[in-house]
C-alpha atoms as a PDB file:
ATOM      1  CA  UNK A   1       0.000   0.000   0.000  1.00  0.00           C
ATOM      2  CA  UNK A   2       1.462   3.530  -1.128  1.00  0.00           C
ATOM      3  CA  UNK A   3       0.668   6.696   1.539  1.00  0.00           C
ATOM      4  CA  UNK A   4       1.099   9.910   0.525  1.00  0.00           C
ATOM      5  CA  UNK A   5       0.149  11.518   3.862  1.00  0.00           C
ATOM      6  CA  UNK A   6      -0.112  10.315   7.321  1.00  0.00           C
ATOM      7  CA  UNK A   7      -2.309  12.164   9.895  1.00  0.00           C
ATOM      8  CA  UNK A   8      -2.335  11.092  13.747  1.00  0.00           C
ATOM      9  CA  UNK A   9      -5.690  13.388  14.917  1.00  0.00           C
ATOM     10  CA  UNK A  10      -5.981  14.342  18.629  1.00  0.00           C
ATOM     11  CA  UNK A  11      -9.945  14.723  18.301  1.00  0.00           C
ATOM     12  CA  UNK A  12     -12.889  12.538  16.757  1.00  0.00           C
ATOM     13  CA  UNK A  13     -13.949  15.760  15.115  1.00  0.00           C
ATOM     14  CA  UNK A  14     -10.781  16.114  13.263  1.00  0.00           C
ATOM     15  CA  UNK A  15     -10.513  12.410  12.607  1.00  0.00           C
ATOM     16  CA  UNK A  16     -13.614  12.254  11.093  1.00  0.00           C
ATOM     17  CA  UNK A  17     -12.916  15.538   9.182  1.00  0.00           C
ATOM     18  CA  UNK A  18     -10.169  14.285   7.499  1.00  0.00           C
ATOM     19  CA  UNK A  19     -12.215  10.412   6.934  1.00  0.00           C
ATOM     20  CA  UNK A  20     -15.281  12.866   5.229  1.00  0.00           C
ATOM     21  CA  UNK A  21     -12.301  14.043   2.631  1.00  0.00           C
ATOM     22  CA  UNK A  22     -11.628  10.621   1.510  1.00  0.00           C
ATOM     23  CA  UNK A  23      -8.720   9.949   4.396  1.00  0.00           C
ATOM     24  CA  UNK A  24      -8.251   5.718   5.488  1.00  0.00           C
ATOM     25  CA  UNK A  25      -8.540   5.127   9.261  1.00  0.00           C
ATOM     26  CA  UNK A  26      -6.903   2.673  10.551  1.00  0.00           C
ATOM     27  CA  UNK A  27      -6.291   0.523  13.636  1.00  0.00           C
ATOM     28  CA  UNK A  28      -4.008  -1.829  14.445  1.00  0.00           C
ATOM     29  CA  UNK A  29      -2.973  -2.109  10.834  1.00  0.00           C
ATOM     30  CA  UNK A  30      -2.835  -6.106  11.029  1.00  0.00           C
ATOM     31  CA  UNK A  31      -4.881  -6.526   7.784  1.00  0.00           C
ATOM     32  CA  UNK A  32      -3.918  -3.396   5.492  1.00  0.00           C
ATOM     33  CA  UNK A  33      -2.202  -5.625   3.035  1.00  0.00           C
ATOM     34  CA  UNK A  34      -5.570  -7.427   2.105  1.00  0.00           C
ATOM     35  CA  UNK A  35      -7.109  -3.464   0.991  1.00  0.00           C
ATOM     36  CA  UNK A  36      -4.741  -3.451  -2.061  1.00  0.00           C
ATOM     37  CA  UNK A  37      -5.068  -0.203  -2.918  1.00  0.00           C
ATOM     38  CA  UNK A  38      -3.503   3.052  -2.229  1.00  0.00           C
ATOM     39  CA  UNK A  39      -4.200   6.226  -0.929  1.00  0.00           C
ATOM     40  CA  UNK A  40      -3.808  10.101  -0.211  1.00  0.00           C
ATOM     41  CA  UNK A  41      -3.575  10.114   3.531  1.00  0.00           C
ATOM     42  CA  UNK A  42      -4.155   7.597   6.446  1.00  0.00           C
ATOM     43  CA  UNK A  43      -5.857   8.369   9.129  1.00  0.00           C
ATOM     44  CA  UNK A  44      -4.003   6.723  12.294  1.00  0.00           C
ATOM     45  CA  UNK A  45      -6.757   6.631  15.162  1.00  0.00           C
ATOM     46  CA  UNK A  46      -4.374   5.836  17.644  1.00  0.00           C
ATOM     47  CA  UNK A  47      -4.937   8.935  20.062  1.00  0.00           C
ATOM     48  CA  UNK A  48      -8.300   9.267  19.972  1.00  0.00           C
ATOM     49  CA  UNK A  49      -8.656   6.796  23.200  1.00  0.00           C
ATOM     50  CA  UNK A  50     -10.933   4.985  21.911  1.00  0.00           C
ATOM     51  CA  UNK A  51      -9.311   1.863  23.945  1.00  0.00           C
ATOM     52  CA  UNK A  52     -11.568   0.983  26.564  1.00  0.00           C
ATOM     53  CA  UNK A  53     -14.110  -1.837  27.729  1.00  0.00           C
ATOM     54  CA  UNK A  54     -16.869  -0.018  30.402  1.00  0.00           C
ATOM     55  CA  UNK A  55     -20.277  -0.545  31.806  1.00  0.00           C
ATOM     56  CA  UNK A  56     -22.924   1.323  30.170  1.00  0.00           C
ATOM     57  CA  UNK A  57     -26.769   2.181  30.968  1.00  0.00           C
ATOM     58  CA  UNK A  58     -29.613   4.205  32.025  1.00  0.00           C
ATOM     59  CA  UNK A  59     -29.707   5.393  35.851  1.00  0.00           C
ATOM     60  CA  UNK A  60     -28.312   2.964  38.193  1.00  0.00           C
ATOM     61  CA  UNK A  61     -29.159  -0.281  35.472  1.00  0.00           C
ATOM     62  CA  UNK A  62     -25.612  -0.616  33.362  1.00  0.00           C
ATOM     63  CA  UNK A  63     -27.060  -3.924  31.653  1.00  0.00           C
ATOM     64  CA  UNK A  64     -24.828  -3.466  28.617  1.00  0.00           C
ATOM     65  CA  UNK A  65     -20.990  -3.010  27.893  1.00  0.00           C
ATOM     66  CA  UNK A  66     -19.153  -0.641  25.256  1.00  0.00           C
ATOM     67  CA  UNK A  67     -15.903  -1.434  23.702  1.00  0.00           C
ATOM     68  CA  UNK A  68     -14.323   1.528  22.323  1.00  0.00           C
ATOM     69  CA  UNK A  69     -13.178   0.717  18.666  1.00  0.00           C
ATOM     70  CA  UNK A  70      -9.342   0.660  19.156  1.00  0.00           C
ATOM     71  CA  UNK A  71      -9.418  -1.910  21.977  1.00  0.00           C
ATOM     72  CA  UNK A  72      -7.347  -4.877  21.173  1.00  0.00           C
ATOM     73  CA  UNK A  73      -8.586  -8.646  20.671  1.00  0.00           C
ATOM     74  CA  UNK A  74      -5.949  -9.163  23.518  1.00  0.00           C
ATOM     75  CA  UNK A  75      -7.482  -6.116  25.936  1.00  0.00           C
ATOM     76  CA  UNK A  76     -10.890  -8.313  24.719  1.00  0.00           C
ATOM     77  CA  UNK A  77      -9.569 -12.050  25.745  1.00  0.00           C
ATOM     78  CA  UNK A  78      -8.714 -10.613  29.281  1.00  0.00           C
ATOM     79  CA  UNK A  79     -11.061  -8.445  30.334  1.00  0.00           C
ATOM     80  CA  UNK A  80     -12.715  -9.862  33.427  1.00  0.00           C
ATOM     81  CA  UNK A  81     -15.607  -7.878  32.430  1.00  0.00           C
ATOM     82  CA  UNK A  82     -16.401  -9.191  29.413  1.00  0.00           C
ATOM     83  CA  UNK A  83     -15.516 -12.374  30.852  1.00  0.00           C
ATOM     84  CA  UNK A  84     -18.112 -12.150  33.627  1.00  0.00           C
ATOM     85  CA  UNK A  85     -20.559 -10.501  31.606  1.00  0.00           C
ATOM     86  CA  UNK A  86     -20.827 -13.111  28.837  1.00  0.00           C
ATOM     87  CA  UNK A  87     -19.892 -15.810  30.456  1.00  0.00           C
ATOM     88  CA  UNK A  88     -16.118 -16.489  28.548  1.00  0.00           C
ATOM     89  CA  UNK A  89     -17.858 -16.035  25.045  1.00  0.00           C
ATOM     90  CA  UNK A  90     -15.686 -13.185  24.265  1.00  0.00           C
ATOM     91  CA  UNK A  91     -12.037 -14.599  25.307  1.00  0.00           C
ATOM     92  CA  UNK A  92     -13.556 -18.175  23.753  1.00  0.00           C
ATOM     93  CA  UNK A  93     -13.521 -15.835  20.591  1.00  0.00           C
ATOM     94  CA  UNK A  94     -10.213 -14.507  20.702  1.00  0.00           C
ATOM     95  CA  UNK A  95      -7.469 -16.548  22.568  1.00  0.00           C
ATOM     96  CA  UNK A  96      -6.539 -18.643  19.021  1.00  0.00           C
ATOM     97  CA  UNK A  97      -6.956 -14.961  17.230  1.00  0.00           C
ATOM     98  CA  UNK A  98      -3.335 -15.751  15.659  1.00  0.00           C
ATOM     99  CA  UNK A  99      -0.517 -14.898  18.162  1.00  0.00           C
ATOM    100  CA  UNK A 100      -0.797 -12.960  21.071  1.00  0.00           C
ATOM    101  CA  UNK A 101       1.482 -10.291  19.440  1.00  0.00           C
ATOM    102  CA  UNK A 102      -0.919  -9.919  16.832  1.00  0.00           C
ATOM    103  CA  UNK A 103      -3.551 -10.044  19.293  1.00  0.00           C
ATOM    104  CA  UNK A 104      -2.190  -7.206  20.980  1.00  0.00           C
ATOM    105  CA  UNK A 105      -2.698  -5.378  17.560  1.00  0.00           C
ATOM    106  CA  UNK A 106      -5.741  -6.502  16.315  1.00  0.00           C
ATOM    107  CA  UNK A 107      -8.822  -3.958  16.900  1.00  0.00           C
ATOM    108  CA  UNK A 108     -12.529  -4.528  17.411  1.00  0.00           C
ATOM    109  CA  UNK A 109     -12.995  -1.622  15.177  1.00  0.00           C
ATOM    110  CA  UNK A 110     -10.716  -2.975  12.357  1.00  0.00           C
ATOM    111  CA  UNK A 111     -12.423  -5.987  12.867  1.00  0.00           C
ATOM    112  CA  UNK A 112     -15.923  -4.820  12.374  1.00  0.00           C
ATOM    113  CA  UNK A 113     -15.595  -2.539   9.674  1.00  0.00           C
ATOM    114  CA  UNK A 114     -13.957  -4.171   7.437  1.00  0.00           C
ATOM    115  CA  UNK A 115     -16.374  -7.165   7.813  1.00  0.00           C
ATOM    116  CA  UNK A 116     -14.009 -10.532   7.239  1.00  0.00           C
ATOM    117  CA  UNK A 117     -15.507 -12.963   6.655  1.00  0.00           C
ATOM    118  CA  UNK A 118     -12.654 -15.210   8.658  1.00  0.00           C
ATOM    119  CA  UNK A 119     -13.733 -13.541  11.868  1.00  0.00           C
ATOM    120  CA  UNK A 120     -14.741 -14.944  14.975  1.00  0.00           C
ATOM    121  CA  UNK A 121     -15.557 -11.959  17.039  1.00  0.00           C
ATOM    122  CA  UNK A 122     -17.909 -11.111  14.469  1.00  0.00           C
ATOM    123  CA  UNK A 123     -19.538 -14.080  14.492  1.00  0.00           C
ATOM    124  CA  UNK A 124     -20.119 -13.719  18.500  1.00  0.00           C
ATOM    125  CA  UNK A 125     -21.670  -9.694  18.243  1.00  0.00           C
ATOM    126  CA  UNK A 126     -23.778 -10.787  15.473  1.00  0.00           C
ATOM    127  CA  UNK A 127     -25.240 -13.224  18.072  1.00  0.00           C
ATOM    128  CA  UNK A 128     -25.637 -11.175  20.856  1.00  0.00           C
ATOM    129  CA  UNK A 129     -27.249  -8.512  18.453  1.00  0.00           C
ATOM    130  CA  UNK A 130     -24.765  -5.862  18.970  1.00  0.00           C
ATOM    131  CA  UNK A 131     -25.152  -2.290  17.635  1.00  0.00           C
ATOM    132  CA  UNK A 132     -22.186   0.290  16.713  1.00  0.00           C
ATOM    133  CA  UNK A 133     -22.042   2.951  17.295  1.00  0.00           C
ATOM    134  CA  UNK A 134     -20.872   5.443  14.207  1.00  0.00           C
ATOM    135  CA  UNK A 135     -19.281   9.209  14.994  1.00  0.00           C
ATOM    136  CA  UNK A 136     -21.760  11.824  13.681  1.00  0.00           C
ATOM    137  CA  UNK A 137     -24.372   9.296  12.299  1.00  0.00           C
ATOM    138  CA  UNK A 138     -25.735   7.765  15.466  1.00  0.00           C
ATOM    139  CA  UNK A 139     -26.152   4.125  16.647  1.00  0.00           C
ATOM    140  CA  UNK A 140     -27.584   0.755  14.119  1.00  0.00           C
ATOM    141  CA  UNK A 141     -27.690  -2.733  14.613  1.00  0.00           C
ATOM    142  CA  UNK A 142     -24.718  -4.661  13.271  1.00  0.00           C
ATOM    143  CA  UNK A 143     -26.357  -6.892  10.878  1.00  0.00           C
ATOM    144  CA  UNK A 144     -27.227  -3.968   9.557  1.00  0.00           C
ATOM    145  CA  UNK A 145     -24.215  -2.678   9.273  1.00  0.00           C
ATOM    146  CA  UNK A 146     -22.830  -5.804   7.556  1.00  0.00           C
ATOM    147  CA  UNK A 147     -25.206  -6.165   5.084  1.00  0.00           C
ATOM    148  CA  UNK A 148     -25.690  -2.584   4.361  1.00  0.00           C
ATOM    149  CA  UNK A 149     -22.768  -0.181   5.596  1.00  0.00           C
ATOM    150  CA  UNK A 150     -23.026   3.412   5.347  1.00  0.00           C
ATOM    151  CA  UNK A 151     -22.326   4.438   1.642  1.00  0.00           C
ATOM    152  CA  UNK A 152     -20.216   7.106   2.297  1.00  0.00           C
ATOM    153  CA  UNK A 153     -17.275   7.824   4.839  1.00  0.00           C
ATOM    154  CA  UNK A 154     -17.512   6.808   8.348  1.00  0.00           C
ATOM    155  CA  UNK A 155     -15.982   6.068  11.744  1.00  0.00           C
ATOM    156  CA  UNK A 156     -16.754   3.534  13.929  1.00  0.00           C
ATOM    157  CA  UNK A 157     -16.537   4.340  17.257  1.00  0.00           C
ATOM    158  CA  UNK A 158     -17.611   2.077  19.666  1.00  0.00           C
ATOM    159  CA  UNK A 159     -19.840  -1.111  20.105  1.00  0.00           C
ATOM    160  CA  UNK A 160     -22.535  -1.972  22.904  1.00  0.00           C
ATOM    161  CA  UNK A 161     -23.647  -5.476  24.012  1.00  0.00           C
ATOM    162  CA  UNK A 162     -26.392  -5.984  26.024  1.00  0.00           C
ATOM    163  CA  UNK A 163     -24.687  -8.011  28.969  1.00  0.00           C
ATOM    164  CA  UNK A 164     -25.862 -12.186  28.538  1.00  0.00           C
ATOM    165  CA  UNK A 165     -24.864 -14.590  30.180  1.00  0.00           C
ATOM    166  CA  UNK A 166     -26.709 -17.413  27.436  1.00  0.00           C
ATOM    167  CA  UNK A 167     -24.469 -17.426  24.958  1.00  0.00           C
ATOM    168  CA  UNK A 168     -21.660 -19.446  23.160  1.00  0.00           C
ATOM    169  CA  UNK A 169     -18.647 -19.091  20.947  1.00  0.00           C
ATOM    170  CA  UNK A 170     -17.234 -22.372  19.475  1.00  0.00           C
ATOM    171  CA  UNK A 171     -15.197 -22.989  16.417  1.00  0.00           C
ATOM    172  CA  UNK A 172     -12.768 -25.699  15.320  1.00  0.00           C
ATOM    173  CA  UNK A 173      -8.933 -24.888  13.950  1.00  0.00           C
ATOM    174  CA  UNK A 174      -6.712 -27.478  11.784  1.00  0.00           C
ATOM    175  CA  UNK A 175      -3.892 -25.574  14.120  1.00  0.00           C
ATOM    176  CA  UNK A 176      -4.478 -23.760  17.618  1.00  0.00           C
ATOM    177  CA  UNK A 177      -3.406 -20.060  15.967  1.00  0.00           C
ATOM    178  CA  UNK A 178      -5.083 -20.631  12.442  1.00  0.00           C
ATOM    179  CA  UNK A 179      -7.962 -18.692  11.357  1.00  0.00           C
ATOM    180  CA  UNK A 180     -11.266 -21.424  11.892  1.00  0.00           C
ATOM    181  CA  UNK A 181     -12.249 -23.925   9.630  1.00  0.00           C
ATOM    182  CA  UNK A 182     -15.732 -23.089  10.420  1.00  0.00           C
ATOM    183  CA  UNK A 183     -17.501 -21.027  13.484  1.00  0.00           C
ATOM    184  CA  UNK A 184     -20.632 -20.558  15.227  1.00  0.00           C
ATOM    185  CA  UNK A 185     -22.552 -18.696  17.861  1.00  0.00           C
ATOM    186  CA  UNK A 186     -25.273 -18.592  19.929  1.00  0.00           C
ATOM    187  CA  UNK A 187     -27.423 -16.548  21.684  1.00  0.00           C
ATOM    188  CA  UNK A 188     -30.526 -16.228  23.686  1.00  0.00           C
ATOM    189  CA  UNK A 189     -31.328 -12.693  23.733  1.00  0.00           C
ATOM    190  CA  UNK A 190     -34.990 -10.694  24.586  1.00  0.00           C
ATOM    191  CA  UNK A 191     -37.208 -12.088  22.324  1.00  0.00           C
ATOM    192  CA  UNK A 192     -35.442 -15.176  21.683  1.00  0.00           C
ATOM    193  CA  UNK A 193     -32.556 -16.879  20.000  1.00  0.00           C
ATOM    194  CA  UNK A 194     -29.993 -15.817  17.699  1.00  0.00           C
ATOM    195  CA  UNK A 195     -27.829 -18.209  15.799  1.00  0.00           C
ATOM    196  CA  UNK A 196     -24.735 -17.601  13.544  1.00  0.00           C
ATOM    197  CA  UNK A 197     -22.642 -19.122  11.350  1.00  0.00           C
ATOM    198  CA  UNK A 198     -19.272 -17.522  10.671  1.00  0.00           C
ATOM    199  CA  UNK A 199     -15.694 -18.563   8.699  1.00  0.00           C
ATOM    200  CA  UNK A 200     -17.555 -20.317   6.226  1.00  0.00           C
ATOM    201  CA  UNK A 201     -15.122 -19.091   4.766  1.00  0.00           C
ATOM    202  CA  UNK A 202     -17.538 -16.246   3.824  1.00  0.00           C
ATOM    203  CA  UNK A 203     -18.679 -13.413   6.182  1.00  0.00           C
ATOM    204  CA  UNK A 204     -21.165 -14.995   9.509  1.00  0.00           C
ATOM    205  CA  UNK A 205     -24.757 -14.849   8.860  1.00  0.00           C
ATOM    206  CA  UNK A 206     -27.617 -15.247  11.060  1.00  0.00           C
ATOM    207  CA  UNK A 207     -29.214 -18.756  10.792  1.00  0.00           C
ATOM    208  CA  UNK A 208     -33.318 -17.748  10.766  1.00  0.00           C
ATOM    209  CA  UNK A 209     -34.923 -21.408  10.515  1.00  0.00           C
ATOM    210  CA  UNK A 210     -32.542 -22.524  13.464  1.00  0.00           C
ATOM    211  CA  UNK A 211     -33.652 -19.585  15.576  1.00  0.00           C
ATOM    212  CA  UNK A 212     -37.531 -20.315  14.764  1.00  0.00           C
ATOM    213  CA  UNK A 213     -36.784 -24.084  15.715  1.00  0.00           C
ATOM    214  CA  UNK A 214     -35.207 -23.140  18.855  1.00  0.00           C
ATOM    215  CA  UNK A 215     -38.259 -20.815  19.654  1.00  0.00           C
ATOM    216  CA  UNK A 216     -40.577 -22.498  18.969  1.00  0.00           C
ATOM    217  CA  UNK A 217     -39.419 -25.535  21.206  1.00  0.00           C
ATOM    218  CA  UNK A 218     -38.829 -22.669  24.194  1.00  0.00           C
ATOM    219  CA  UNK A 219     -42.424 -21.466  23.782  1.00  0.00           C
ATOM    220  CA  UNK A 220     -43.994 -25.133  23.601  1.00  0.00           C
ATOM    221  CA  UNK A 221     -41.820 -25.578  26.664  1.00  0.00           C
ATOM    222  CA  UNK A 222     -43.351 -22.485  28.586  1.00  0.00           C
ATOM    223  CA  UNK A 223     -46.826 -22.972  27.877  1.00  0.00           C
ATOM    224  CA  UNK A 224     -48.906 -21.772  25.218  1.00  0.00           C
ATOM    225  CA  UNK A 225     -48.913 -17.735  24.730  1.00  0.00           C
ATOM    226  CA  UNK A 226     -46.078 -17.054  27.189  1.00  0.00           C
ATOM    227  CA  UNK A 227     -43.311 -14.947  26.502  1.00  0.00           C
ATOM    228  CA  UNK A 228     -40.248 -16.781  25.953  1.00  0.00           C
ATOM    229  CA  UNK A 229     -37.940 -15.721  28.988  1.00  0.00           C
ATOM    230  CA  UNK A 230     -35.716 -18.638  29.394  1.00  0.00           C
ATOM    231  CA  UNK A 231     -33.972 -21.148  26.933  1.00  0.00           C
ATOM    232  CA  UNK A 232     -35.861 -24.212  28.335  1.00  0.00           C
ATOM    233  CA  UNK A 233     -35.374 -27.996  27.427  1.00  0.00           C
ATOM    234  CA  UNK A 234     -32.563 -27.513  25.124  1.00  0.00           C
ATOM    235  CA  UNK A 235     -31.675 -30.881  24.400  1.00  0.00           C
ATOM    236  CA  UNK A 236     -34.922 -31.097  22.814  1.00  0.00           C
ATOM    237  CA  UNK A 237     -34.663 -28.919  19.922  1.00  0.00           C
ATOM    238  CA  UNK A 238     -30.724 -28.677  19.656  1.00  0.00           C
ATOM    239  CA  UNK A 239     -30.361 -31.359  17.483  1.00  0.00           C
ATOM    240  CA  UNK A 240     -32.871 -30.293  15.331  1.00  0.00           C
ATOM    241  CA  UNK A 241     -31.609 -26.694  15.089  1.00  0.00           C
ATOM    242  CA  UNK A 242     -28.614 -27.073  14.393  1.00  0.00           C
ATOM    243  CA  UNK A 243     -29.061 -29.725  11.318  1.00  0.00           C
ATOM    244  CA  UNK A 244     -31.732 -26.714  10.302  1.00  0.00           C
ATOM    245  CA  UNK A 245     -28.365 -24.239  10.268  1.00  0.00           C
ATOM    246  CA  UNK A 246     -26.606 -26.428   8.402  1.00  0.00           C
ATOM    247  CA  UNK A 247     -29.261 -27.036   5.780  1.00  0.00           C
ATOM    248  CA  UNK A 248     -30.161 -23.187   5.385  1.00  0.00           C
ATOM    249  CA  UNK A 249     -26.307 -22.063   5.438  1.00  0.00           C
ATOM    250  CA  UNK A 250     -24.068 -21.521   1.865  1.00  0.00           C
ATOM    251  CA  UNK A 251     -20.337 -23.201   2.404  1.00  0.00           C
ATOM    252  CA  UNK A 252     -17.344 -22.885   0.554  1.00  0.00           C
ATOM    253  CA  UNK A 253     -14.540 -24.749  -0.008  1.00  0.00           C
ATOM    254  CA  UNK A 254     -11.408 -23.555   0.278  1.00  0.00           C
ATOM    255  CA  UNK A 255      -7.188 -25.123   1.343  1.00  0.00           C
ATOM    256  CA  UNK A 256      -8.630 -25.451   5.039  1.00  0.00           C
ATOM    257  CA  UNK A 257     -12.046 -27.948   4.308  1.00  0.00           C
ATOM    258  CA  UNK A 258     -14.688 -29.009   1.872  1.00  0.00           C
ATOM    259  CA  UNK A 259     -18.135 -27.465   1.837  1.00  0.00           C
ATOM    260  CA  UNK A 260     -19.361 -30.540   2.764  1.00  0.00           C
ATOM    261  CA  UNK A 261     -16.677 -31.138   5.353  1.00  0.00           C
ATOM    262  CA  UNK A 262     -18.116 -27.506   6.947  1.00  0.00           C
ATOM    263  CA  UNK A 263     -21.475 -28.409   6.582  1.00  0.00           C
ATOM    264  CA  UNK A 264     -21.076 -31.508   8.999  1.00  0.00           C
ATOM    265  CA  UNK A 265     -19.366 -29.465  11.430  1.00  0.00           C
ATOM    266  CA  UNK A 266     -22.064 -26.932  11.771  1.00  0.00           C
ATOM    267  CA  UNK A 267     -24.271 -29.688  12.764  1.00  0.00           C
ATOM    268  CA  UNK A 268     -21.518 -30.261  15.703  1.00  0.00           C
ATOM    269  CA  UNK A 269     -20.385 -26.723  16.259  1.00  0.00           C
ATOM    270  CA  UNK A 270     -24.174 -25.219  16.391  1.00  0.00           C
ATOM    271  CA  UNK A 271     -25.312 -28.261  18.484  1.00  0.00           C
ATOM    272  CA  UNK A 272     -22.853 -27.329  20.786  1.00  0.00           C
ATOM    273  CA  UNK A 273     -23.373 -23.736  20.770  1.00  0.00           C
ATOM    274  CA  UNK A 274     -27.274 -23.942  21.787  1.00  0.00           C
ATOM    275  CA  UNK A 275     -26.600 -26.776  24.949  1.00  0.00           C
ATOM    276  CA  UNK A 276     -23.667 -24.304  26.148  1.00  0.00           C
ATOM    277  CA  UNK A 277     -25.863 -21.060  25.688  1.00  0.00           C
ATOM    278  CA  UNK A 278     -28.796 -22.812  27.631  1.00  0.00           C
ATOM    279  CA  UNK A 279     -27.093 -24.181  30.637  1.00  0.00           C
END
């Protein structure tokens, strides 16, 4: 990559000045070689301390957690926190991230916005229905963001999880610092549960007729017309939901497995995923 300028801004303002005139911002820098292209000036987001993992909420409730976008996938794996807020999901996601040298470069921020498809902390906020939070242009849901991102210039600031302690990260490696053969998550959120499917080798995607089997099981379980407010039973419908993932999810083969190979893990991986998330 050529770089004709480099800019380190002291403010968001100025960073996002300089993004809004066609300026790169970067984090950590770990993946700039896979961007390919040049350009005028890089904008180095390094001082805006945007490094940070804290409590958020209304009043005295601080049910959900904000990671500023420069913190690292190592600040991420040991942050007792996160940890204790999600159960391990989050340093399940990122202790094989690579090395922990890279890990200590790696940025949630990076991460996000440039949507990789090899990611496994996507894979987990997509699950847990995070939201981002984007300088200037106010707060959307991430898988909105990944399926639609902003069409113009934009800097990602932060992102908020509401604070669960139902979910699951699992994944399987050929070796323990390789990106995953395949990934999955899950999630029982408020309303119900969210399912993903990530490393596929194509970007994580939601898993909608796992989720509906996985209700629906919950609200047989509760009686008929409750609200679903606990992930009941769950080696009832497991099975079921995750062979339902597998069927409604597009693999790819590529020098780490077959698509047919990934298919049979999701069956495993998503299986897995639900009986962790619901015990």
């Amino acid at each position: 990559m050529e770089v004709n300028h480099y800019m380190r801004p002291q403010t968001l303002d100025e960073a996002y000045g300089l993004i809004q005139k066609g300026g790169l911002p970067v984090g950590g820098g770990c993946w700039l070689h896979m961007n390919g292209r040049s350009t005028d000036t890089m904008v180095d987001l390094c001082e805006l301390r945007l490094d940070y993992i804290r409590e958020v909420g209304s009043g005295d409730s601080n049910d959900f957690v904000e990671i500023g976008a420069m913190t690292t996938a190592r600040s991420i794996e040991t942050s007792s926190l996160l940890d204790e807020a999600f159960r391990g999901a989050f340093r399940h996601a990122t202790e094989h991230l690579v090395g922990v040298q890279l890990r200590n470069l790696i940025t949630i921020g990076g991460t996000v916005a440039g949507r990789y498809g090899f990611s496994d902390l996507i894979t987990l906020l997509l699950a847990l229905d995070a939201r981002v939070n984007l300088y200037g242009q106010g707060q959307m849901g991430l898988g909105d963001f990944l399926s639609a991102p902003p069409k113009g210039p934009f800097l990602l600031e932060s992102v908020v999880i509401a604070k669960n302690p139902y979910v699951s990260f699992q994944s399987l490696r050929i070796t323990r610092n390789d990106f995953a053969v395949l990934n999955a998550a899950a999630a029982f959120v408020a309303g119900g549960w969210r399912i993903v499917v990530g490393a596929r080798p194509a970007a994580a995607r939601l898993c909608p007729n796992a989720q509906a089997a996985c209700d629906a099981a919950c609200a047989a379980a509760q009686g008929q017309g409750a609200a679903i407010v606990a992930p009941a039973a769950p080696s009832s419908y497991a099975g079921a939901a995750a062979k339902a993932a597998a069927s409604e999810t597009v693999f790819i083969s590529d020098s780490r497995g077959s698509a047919d190979y990934r298919r049979l893990l999701c069956e495993t991986l998503v299986e897995r995923a639900i009986m962790e998330a619901a015990s």
